[in-house]
C-alpha atoms as a PDB file:
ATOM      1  CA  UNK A   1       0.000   0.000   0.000  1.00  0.00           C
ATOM      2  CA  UNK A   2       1.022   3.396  -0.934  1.00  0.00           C
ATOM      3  CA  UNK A   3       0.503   6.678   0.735  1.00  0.00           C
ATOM      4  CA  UNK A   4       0.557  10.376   0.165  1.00  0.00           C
ATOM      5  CA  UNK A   5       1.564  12.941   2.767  1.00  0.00           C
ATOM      6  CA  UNK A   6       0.088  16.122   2.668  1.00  0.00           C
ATOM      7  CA  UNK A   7       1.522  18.968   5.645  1.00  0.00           C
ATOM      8  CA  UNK A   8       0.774  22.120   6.296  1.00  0.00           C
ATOM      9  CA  UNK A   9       3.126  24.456   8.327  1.00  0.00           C
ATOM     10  CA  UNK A  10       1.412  26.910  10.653  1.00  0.00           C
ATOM     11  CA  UNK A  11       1.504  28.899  13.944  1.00  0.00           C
ATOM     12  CA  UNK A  12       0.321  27.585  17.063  1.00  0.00           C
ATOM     13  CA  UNK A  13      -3.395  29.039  16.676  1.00  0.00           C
ATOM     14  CA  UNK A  14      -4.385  27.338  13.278  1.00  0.00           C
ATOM     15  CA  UNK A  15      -2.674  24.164  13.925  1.00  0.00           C
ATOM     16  CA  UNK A  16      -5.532  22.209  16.072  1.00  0.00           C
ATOM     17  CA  UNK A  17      -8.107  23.183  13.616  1.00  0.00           C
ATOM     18  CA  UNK A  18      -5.612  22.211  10.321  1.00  0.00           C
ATOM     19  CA  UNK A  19      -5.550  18.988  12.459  1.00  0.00           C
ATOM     20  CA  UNK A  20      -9.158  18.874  12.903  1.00  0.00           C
ATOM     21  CA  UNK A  21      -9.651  19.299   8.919  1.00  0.00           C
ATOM     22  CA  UNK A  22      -6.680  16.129   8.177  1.00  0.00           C
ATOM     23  CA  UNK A  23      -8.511  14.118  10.689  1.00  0.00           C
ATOM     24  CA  UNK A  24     -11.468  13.858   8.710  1.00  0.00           C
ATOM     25  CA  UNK A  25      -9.863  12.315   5.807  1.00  0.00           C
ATOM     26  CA  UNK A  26      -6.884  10.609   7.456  1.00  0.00           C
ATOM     27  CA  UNK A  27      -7.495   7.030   9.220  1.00  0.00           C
ATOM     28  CA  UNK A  28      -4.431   6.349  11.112  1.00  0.00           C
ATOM     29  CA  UNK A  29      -4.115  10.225  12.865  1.00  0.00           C
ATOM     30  CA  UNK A  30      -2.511  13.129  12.449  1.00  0.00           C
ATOM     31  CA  UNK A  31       1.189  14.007  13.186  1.00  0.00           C
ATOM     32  CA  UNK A  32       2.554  17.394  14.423  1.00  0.00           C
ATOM     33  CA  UNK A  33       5.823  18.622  14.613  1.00  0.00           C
ATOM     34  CA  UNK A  34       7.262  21.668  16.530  1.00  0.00           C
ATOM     35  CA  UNK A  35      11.029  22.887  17.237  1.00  0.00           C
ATOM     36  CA  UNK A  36      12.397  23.065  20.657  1.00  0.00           C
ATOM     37  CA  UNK A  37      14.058  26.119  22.189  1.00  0.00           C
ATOM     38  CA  UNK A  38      16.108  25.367  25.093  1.00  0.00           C
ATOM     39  CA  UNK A  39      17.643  28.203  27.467  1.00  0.00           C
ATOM     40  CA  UNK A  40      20.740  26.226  29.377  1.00  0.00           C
ATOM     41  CA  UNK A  41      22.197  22.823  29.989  1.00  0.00           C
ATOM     42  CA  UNK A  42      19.775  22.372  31.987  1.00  0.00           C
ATOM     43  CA  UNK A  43      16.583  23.236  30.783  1.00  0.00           C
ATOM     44  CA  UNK A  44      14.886  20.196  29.276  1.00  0.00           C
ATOM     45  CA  UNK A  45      13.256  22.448  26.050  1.00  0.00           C
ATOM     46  CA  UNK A  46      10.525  24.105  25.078  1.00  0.00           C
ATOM     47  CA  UNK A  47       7.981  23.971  22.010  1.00  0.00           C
ATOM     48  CA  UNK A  48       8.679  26.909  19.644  1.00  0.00           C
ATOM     49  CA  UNK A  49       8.220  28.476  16.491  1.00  0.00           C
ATOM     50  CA  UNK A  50       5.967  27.108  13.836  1.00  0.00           C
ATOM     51  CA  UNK A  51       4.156  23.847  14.105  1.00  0.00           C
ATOM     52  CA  UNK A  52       4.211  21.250  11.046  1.00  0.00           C
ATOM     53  CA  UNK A  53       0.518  19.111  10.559  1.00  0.00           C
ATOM     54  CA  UNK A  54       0.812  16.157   8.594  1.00  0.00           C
ATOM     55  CA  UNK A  55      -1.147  13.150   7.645  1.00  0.00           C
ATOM     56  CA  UNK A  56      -1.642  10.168   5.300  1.00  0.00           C
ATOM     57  CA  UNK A  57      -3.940  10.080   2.520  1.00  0.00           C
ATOM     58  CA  UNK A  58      -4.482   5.842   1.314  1.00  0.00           C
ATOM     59  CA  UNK A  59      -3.021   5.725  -2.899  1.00  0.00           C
ATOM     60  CA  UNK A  60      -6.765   4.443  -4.065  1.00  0.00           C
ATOM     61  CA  UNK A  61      -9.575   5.119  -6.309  1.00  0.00           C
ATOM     62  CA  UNK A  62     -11.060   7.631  -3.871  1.00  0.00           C
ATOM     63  CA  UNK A  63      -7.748   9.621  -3.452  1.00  0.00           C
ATOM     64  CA  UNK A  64      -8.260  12.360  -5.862  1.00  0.00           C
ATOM     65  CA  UNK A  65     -11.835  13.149  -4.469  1.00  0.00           C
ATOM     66  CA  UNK A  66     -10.471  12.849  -0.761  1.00  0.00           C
ATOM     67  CA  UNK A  67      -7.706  15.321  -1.963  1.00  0.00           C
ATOM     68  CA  UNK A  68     -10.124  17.552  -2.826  1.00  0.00           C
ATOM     69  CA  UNK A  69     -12.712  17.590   0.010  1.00  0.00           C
ATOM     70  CA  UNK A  70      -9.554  18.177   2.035  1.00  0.00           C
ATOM     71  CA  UNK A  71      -8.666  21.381   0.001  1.00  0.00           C
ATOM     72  CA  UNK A  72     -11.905  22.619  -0.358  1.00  0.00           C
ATOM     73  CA  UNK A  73     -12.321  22.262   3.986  1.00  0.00           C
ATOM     74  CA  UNK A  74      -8.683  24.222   4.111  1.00  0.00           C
ATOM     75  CA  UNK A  75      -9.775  26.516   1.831  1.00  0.00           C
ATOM     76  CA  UNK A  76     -12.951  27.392   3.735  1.00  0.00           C
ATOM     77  CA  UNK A  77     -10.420  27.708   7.119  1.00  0.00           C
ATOM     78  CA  UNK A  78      -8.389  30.111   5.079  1.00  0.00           C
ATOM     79  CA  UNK A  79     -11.348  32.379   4.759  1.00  0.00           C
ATOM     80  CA  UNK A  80     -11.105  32.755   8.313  1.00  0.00           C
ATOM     81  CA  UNK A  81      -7.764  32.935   8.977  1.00  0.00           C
ATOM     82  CA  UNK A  82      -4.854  32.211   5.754  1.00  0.00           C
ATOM     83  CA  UNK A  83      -3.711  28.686   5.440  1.00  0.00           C
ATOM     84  CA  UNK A  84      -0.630  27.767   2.893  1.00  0.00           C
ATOM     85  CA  UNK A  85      -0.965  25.571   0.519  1.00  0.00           C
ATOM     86  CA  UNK A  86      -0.474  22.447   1.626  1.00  0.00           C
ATOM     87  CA  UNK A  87       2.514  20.234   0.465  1.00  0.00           C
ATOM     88  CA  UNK A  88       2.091  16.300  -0.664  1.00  0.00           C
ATOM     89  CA  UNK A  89       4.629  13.693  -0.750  1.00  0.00           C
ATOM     90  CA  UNK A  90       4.077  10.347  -2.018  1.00  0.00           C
ATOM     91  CA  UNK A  91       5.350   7.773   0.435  1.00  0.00           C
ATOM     92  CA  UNK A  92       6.120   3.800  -0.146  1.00  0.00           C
ATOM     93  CA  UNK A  93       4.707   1.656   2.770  1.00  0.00           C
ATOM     94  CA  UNK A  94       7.114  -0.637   4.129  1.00  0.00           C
ATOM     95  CA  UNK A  95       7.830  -3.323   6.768  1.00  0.00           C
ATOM     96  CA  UNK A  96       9.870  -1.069   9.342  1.00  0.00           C
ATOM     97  CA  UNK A  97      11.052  -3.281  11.389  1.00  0.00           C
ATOM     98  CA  UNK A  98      12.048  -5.690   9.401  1.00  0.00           C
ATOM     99  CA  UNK A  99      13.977  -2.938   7.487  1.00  0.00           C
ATOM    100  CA  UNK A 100      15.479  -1.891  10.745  1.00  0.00           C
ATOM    101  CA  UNK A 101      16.572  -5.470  11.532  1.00  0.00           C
ATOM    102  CA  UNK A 102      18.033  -5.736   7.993  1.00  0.00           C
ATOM    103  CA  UNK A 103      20.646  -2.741   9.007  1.00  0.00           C
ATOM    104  CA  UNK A 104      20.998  -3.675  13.000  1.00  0.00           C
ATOM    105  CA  UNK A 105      24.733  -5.648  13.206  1.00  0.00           C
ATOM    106  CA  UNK A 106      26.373  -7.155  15.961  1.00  0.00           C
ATOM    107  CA  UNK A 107      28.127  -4.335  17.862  1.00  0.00           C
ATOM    108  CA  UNK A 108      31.561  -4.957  19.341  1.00  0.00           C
ATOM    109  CA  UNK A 109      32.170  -3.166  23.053  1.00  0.00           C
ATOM    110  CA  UNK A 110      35.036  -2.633  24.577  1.00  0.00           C
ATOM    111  CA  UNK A 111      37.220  -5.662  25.365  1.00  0.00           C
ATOM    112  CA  UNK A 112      34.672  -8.219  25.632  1.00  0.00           C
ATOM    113  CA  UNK A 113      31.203  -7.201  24.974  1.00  0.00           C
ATOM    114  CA  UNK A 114      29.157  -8.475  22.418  1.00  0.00           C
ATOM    115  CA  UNK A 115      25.694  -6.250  21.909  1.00  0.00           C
ATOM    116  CA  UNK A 116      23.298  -9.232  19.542  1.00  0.00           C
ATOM    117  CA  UNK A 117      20.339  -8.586  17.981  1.00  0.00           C
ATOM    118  CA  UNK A 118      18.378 -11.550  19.168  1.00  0.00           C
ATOM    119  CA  UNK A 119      17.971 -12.531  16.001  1.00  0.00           C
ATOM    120  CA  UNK A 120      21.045 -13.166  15.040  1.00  0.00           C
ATOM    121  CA  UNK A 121      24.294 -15.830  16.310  1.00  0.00           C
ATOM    122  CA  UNK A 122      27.204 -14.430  18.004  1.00  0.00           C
ATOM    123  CA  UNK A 123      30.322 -13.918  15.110  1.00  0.00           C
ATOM    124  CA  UNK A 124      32.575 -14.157  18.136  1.00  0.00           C
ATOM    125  CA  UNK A 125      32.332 -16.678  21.071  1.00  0.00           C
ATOM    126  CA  UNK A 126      34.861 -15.384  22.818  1.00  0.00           C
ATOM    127  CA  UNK A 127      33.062 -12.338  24.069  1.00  0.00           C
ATOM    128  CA  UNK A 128      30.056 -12.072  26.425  1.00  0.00           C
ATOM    129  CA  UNK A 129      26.752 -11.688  23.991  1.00  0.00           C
ATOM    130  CA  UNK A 130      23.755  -9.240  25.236  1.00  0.00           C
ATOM    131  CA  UNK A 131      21.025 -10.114  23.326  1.00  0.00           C
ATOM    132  CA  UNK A 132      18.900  -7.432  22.852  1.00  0.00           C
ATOM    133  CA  UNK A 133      15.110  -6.825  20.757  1.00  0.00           C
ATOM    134  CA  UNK A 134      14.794  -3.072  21.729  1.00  0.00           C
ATOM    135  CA  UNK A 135      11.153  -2.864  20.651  1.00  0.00           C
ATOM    136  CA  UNK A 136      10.020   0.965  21.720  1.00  0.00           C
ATOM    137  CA  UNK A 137      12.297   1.471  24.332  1.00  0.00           C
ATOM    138  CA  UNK A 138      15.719   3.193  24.366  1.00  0.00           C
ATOM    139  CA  UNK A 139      18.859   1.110  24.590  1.00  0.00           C
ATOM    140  CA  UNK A 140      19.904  -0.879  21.310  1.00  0.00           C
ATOM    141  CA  UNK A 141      23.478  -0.636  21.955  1.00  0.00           C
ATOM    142  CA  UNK A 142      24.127   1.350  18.389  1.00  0.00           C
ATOM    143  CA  UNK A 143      23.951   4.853  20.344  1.00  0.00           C
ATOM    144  CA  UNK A 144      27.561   6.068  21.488  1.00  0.00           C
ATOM    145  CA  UNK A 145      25.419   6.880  25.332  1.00  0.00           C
ATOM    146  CA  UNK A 146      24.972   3.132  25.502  1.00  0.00           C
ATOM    147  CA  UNK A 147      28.721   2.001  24.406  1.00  0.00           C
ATOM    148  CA  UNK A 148      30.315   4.105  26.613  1.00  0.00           C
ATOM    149  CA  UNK A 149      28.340   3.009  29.512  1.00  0.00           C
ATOM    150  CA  UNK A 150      29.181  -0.480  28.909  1.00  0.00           C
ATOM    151  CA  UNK A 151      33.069   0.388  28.409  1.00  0.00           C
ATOM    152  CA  UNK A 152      32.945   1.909  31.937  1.00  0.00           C
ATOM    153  CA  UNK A 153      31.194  -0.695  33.026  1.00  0.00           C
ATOM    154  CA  UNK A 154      34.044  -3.443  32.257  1.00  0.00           C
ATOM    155  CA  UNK A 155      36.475  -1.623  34.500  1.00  0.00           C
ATOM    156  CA  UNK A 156      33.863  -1.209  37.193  1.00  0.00           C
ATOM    157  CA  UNK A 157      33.760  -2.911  40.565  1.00  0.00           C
ATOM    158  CA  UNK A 158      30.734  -5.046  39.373  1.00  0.00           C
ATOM    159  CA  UNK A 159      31.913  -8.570  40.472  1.00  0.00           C
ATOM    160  CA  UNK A 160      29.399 -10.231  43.363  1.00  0.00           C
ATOM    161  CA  UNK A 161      27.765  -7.299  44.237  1.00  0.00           C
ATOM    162  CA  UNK A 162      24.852  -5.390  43.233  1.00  0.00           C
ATOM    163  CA  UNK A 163      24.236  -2.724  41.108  1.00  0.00           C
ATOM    164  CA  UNK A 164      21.155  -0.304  40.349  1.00  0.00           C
ATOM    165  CA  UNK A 165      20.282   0.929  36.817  1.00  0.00           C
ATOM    166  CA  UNK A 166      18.035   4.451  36.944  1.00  0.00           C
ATOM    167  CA  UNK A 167      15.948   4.767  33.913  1.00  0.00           C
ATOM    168  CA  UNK A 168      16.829   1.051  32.550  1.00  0.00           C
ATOM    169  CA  UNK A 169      14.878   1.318  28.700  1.00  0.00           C
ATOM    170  CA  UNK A 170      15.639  -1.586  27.060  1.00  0.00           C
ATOM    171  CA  UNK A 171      17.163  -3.300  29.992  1.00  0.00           C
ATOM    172  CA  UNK A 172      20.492  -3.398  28.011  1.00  0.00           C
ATOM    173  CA  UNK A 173      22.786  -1.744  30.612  1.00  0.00           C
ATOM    174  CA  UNK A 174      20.967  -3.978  33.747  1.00  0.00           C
ATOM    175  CA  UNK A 175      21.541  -7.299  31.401  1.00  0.00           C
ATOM    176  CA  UNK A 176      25.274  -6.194  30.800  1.00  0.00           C
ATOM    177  CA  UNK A 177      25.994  -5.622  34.487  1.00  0.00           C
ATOM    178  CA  UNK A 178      24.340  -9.171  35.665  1.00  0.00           C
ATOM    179  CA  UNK A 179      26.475 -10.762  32.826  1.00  0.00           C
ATOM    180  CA  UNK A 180      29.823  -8.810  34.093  1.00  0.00           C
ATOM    181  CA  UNK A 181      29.301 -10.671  37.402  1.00  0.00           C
ATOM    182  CA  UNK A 182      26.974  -8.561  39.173  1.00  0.00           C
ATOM    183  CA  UNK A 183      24.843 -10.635  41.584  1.00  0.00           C
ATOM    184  CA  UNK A 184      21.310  -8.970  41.752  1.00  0.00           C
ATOM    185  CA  UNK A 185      20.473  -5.422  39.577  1.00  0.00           C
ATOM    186  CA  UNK A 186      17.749  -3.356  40.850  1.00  0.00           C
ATOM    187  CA  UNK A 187      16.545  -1.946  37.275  1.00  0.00           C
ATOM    188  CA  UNK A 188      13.860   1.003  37.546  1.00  0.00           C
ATOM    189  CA  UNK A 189      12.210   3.374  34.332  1.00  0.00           C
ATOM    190  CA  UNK A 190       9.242   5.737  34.570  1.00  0.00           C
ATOM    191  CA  UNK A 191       8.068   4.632  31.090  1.00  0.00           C
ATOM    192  CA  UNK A 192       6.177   0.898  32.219  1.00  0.00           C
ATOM    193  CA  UNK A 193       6.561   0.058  28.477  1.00  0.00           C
ATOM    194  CA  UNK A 194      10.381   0.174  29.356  1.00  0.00           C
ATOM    195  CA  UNK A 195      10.185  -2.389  32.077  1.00  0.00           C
ATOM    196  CA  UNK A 196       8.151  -4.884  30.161  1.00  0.00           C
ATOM    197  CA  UNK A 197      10.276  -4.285  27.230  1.00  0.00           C
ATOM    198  CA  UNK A 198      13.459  -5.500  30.160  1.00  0.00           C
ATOM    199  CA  UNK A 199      12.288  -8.246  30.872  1.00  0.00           C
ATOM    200  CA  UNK A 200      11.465  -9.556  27.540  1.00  0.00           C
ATOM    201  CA  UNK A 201      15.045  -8.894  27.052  1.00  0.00           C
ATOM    202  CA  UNK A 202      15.945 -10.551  30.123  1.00  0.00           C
ATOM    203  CA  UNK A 203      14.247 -13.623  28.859  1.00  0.00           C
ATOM    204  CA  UNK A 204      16.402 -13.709  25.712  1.00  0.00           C
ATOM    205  CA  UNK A 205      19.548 -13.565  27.890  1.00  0.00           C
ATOM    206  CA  UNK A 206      18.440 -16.110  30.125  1.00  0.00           C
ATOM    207  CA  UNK A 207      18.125 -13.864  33.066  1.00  0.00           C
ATOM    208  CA  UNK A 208      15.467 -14.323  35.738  1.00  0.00           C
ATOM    209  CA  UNK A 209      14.970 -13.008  39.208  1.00  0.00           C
ATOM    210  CA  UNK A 210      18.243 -11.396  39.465  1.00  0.00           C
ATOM    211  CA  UNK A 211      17.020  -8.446  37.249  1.00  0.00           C
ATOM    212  CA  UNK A 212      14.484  -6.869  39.536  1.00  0.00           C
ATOM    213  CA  UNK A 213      12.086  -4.400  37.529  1.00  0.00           C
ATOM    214  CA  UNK A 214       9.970  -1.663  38.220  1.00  0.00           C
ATOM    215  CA  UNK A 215       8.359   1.606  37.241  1.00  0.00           C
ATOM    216  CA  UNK A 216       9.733   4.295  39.131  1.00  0.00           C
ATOM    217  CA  UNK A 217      12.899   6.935  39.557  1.00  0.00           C
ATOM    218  CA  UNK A 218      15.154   7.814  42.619  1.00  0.00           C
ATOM    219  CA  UNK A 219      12.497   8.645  44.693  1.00  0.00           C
ATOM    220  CA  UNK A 220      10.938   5.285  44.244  1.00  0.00           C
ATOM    221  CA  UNK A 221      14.275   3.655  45.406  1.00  0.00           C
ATOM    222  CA  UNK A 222      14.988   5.786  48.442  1.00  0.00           C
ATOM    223  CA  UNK A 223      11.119   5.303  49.982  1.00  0.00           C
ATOM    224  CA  UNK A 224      12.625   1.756  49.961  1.00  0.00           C
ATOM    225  CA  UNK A 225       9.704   0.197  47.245  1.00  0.00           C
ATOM    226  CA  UNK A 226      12.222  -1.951  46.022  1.00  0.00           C
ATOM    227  CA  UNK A 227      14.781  -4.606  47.680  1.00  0.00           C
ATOM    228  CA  UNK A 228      17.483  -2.620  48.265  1.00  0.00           C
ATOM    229  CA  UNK A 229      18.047   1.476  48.175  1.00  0.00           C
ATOM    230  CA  UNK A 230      21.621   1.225  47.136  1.00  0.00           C
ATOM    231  CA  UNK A 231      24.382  -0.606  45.662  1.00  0.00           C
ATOM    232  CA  UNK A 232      28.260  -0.043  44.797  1.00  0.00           C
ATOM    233  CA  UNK A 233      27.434   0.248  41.065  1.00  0.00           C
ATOM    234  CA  UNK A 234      24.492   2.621  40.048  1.00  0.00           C
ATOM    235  CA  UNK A 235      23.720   3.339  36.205  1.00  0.00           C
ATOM    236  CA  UNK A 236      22.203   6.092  34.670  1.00  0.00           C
ATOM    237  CA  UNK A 237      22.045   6.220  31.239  1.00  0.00           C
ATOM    238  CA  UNK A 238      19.807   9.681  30.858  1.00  0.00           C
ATOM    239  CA  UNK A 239      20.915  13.039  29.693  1.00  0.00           C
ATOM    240  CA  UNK A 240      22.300  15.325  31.158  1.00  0.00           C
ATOM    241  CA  UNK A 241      19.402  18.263  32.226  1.00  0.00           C
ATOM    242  CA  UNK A 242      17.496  15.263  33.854  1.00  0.00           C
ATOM    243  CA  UNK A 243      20.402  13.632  35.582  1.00  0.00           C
ATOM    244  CA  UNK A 244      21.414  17.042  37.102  1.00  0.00           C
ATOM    245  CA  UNK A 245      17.820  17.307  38.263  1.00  0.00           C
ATOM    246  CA  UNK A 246      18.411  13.516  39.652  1.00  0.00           C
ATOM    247  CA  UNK A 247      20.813  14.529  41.626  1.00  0.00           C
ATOM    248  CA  UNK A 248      18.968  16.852  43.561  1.00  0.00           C
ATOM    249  CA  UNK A 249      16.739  14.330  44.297  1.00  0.00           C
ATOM    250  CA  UNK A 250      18.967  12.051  46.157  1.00  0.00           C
ATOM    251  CA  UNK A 251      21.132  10.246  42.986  1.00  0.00           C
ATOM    252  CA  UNK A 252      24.095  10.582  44.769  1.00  0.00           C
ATOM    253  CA  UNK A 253      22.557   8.668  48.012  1.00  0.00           C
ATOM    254  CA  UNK A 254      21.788   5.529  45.753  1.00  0.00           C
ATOM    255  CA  UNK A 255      25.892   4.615  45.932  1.00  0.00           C
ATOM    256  CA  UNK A 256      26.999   2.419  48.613  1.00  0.00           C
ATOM    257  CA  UNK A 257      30.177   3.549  50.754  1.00  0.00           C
ATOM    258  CA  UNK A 258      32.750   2.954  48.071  1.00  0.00           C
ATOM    259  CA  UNK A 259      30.615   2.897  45.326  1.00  0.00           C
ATOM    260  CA  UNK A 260      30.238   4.445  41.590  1.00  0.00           C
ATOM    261  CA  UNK A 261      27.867   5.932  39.568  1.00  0.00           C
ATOM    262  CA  UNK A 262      27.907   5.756  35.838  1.00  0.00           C
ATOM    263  CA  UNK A 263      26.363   8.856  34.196  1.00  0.00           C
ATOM    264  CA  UNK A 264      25.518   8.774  30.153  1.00  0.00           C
ATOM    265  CA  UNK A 265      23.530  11.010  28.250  1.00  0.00           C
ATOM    266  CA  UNK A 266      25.786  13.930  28.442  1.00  0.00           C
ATOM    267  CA  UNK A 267      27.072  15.949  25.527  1.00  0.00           C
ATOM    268  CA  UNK A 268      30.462  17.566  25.112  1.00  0.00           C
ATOM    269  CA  UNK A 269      29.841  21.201  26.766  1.00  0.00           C
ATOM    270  CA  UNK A 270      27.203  19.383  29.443  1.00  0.00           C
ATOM    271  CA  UNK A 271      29.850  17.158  30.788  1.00  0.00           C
ATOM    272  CA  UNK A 272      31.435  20.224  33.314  1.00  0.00           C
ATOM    273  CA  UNK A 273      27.738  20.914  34.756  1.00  0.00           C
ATOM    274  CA  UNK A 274      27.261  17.149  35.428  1.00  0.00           C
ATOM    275  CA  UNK A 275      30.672  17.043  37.284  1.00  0.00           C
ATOM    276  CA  UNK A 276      29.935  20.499  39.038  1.00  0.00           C
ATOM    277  CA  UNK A 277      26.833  18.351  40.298  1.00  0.00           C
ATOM    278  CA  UNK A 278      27.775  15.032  41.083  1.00  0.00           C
ATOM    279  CA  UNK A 279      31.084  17.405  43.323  1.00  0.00           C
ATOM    280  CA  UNK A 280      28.588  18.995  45.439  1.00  0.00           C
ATOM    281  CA  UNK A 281      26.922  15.553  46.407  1.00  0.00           C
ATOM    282  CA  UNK A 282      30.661  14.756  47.773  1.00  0.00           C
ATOM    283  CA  UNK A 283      31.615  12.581  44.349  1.00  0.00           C
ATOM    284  CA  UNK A 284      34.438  13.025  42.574  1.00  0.00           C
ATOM    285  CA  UNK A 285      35.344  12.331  38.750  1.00  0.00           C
ATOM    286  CA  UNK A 286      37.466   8.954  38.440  1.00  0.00           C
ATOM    287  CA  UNK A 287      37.193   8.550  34.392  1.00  0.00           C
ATOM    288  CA  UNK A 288      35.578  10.341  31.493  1.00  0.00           C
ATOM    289  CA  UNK A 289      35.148   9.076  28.166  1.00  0.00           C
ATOM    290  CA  UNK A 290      34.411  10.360  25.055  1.00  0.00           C
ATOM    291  CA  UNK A 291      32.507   9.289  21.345  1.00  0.00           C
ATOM    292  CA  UNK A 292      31.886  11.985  18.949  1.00  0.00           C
ATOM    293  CA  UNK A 293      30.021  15.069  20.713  1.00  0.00           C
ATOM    294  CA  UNK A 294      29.108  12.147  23.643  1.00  0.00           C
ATOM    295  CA  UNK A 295      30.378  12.016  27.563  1.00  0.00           C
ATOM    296  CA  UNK A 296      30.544   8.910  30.154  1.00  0.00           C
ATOM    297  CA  UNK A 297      31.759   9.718  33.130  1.00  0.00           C
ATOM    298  CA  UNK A 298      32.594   7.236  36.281  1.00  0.00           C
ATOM    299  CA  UNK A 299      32.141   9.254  39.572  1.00  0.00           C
ATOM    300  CA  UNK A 300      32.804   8.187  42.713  1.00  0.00           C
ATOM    301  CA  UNK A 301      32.571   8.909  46.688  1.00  0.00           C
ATOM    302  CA  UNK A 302      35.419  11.554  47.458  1.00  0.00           C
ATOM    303  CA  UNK A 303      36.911   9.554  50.937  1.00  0.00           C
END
């Protein structure tokens, strides 16, 4: 089945009623799109400037008469307010994910670390395979965040002790640490999709109650919801605005005496604001590495 796009770029007051119009001749929704404006490291972004409608128009016999009902309702908008003439694209549908899985390799990390699409067998069985079907949630190993974490993690104190991952998404950092030696990982996301999508991944690595999952943040750990409120090896794999905020709320506190923390997320000219943080909770930087425009850093208690 084919489709054709047609957008529309307004300002915030006529988008809802362009949407309004495309939603009565588009089936599967309408999709906006708006740029974000962010003032510091630290601010997580907001919505500005112009706003981008689109929606899908089914390639049939009725198109060209759908087409124009949809002009002639955007034409009788524009006599209240101007609309612009909308733009169409024609678009080829196509099996996503199996396009996705077509282009998704084995991904070699560090000096031992294997990253497998579940799909596929290991090329190398001399390093530790993670098996991972990402689904929706974040973590498929390909992102530099993700592969520096697990670099930092194979020259972390992981061995028989346990370890908490904050904001787990795929489950891919929580899996790694268990397979590094880890004894139990306390893995925790707001995003419930997230935690089911962990386990399923935990499944495919043959990883059972020693992954314990559940929806919540720092807060969640601290009130003591879970089995334990800290460990020597906490993970957060995040970015950088939201892990500054995290530390505010008690990050810091989720390290056992003589424990690390992991942070990810963090961007080049971010990396000094995360450290200014993770200081003034009494840690101190022990390594830093860096992909492209991406930070890791390994923190630890200042003793």
């Amino acid at each position: 089945m084919n489709w054709l796009e047609v957008s529309v770029t307004v300002n915030g007051e006529l988008a809802e009623s362009v949407a309004d119009v495309f939603a009565r001749f588009a089936p599967n929704g309408v999709m906006t799109e708006q740029g974000i404006g962010f003032l510091n490291d630290e601010d997580l972004g907001t919505a500005t400037g112009p706003i981008t409608v689109r929606a899908y128009l089914e390639v049939n016999d009725q198109l060209e008469e759908t087409r124009q009902k949809l002009e002639e309702s955007l034409f009788y908008l524009g006599m209240i307010q101007p609309v612009p003439t909308p733009s169409y694209k024609q678009i080829a549908d196509q099996n996503w994910m199996e396009s996705w899985r077509e282009n998704y390799k084995p991904i070699l990390i560090g000096r031992g670390l294997l990253i497998l699409p579940a799909w596929l067998e290991s090329p190398d069985p001399q390093r530790i395979p993670i098996k991972i079907d990402p689904g929706m949630a974040f973590g498929t190993g390909t992102h530099p965040t993700t592969q520096l974490c697990l670099e930092l993690m194979e020259h972390a104190n992981v061995q028989h002790a346990n370890a908490i991952d904050v904001g787990c998404g795929s489950g891919i950092l929580s899996i790694a640490a268990l397979k590094l030696g880890a004894e139990k990982v306390l893995g925790v996301d707001i995003d419930i999709e997230s935690v089911k999508n962990s386990r399923e991944n935990a499944d495919l690595n043959g990883v059972g109650e020693e992954l314990i999952l559940g929806q919540g943040s720092v807060d969640e750990i601290l009130r003591g919801d879970f089995e334990f409120k800290s460990a020597p090896l906490v993970l957060a794999n995040i970015l950088a605005p939201v892990l500054i905020r995290l530390f505010d709320s008690g990050l810091a506190d989720l390290i056992a005496p003589q424990g690390e923390i992991i942070l990810s997320g963090i961007l080049d000219h971010q990396a000094e604001s995360v450290i200014a943080a993770g200081n003034a909770q009494g840690l101190k930087l022990n390594d830093k590495r860096q992909i492209g425009d991406w930070v890791a850093l390994k923190m630890a208690r200042d003793v």
